[in-house]
Protein backbone atom coordinates (compact mmCIF):
# COMPACT_ATOMS: atom_id res chain seq x y z
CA UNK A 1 0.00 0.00 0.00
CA UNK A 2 2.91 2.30 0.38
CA UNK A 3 3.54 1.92 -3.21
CA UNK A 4 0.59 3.36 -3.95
CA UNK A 5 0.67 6.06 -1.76
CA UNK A 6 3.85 7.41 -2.58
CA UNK A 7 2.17 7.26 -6.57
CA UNK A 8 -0.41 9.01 -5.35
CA UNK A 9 1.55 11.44 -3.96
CA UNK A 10 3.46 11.96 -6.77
CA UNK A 11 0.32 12.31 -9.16
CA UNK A 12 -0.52 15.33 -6.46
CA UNK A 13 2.09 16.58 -7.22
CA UNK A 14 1.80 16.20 -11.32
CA UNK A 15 -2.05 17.84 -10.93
CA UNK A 16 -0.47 20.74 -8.76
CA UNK A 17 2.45 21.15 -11.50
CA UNK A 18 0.10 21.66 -13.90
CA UNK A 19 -2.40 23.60 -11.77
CA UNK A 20 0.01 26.06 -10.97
CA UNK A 21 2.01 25.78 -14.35
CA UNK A 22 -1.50 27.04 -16.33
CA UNK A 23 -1.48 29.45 -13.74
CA UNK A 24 2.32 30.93 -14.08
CA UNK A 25 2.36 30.92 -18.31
CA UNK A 26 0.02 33.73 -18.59
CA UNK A 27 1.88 36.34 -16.34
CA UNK A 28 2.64 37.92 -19.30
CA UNK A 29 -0.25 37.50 -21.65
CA UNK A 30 -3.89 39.24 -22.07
CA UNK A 31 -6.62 38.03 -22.05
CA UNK A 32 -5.92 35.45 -19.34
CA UNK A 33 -8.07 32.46 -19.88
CA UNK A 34 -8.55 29.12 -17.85
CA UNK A 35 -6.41 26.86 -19.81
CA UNK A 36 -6.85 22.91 -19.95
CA UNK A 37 -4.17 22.57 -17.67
CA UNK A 38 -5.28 24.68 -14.84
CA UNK A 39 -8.97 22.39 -15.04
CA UNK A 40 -7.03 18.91 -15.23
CA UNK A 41 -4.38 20.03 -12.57
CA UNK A 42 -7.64 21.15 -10.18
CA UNK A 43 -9.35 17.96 -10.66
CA UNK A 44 -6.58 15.86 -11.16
CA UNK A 45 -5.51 17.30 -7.36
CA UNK A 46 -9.33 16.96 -6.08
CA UNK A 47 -9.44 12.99 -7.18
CA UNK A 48 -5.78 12.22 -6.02
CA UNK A 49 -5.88 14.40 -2.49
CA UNK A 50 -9.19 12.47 -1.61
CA UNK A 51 -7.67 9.14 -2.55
CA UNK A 52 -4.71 9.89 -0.64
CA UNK A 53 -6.48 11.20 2.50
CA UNK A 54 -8.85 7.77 2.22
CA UNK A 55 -5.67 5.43 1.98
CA UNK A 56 -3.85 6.88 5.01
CA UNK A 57 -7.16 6.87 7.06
CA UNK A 58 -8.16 3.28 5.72
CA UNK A 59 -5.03 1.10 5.09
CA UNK A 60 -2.15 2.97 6.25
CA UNK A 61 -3.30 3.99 9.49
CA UNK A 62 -1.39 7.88 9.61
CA UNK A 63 -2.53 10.08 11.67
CA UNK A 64 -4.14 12.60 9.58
CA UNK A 65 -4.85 15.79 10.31
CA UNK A 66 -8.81 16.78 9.62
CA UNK A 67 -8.20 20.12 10.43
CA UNK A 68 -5.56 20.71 7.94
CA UNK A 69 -7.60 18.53 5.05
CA UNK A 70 -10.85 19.92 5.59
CA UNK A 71 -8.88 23.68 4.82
CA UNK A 72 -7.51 22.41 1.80
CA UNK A 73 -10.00 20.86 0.48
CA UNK A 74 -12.67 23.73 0.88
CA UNK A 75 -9.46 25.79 -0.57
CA UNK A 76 -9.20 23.53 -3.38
CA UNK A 77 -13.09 23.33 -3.76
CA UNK A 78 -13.24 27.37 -4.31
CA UNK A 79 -10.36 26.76 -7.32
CA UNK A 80 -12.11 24.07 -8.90
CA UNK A 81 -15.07 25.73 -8.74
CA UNK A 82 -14.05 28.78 -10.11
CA UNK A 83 -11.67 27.10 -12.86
CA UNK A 84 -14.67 25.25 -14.29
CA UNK A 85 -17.35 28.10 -14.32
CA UNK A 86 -14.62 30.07 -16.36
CA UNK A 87 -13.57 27.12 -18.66
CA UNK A 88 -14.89 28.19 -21.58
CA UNK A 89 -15.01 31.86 -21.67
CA UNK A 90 -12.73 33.75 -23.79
CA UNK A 91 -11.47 35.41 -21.42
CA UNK A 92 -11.61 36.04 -17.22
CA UNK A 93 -11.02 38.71 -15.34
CA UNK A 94 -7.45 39.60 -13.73
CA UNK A 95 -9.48 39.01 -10.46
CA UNK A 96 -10.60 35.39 -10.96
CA UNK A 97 -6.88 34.74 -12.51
CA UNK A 98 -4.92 35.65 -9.33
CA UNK A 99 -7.92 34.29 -7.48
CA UNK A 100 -7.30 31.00 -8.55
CA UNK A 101 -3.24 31.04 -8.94
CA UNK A 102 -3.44 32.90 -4.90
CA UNK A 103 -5.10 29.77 -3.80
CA UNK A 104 -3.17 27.84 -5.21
CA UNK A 105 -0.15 28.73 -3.59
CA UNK A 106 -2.23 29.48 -0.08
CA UNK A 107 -2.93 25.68 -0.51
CA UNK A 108 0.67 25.06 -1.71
CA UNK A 109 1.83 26.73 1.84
CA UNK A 110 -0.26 25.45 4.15
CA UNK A 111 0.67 21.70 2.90
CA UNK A 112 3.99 22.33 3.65
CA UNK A 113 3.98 24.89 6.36
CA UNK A 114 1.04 23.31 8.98
C-alpha cells in the first residue's frame, strides 16, 4: 500500500504542477483564460488528495490531520469551482486569474507549512 501512496503522492504533485504551471504561463499574456491545464491540474488534485487522504485513514493507518484537510480541500473546492465556471469563456477577469493562482499557492503553503 505504500507503493501506492507514494504514486499518489506523486500524481498530487503532477495535478499541482500543472495547476500552478497554467497558472504561471500567462503572467505575461492578455486576455488570461482558464487553460486545460489549470482544469485537469484542479481535478486531477481533487481525485488524487481524496484518494490519498482515504488510503492513510483506511489502510495505512497515519494520523491525519482533519483540520488541515478539511482547509484544503474547501481551498481547493473554491479553485475548482471557479476554474470550471470560467472554462470556456474567452477570457476572465485579472481578479478570478490571481484568485485561482493565490489559492493555489495558499494551498501550496499550508501543505507544507502546517
Amino acid at each position: 500500500m505504500e507503493i501506492v501512496y507514494d504514486l499518489l503522492v506523486i500524481l498530487h504533485f503532477i495535478g499541482l504542477a500543472s495547476l500552478l504551471g497554467g497558472f504561471l504561463v500567462q503572467l505575461r499574456s492578455t486576455p488570461r483564460v482558464v487553460n486545460p491545464a489549470m482544469l485537469h491540474g484542479a481535478l486531477t488534485q481533487l481525485v488524487t488528495g481524496l484518494a490519498l487522504v482515504g488510503l492513510a485513514e483506511a489502510a495505512l493507518d497515519y494520523d491525519v490531520n482533519h483540520v488541515k484537510v478539511g482547509i484544503k480541500l474547501a481551498i481547493l473546492l473554491v479553485i475548482t469551482v471557479l476554474v470550471w465556471v470560467n472554462r470556456g469563456k474567452d477570457a476572465v477577469s485579472t481578479g478570478v486569474w490571481a484568485a485561482i493562482g493565490g489559492l493555489t499557492i495558499v494551498n501550496t503553503a499550508i501543505a507544507v507549512l502546517v
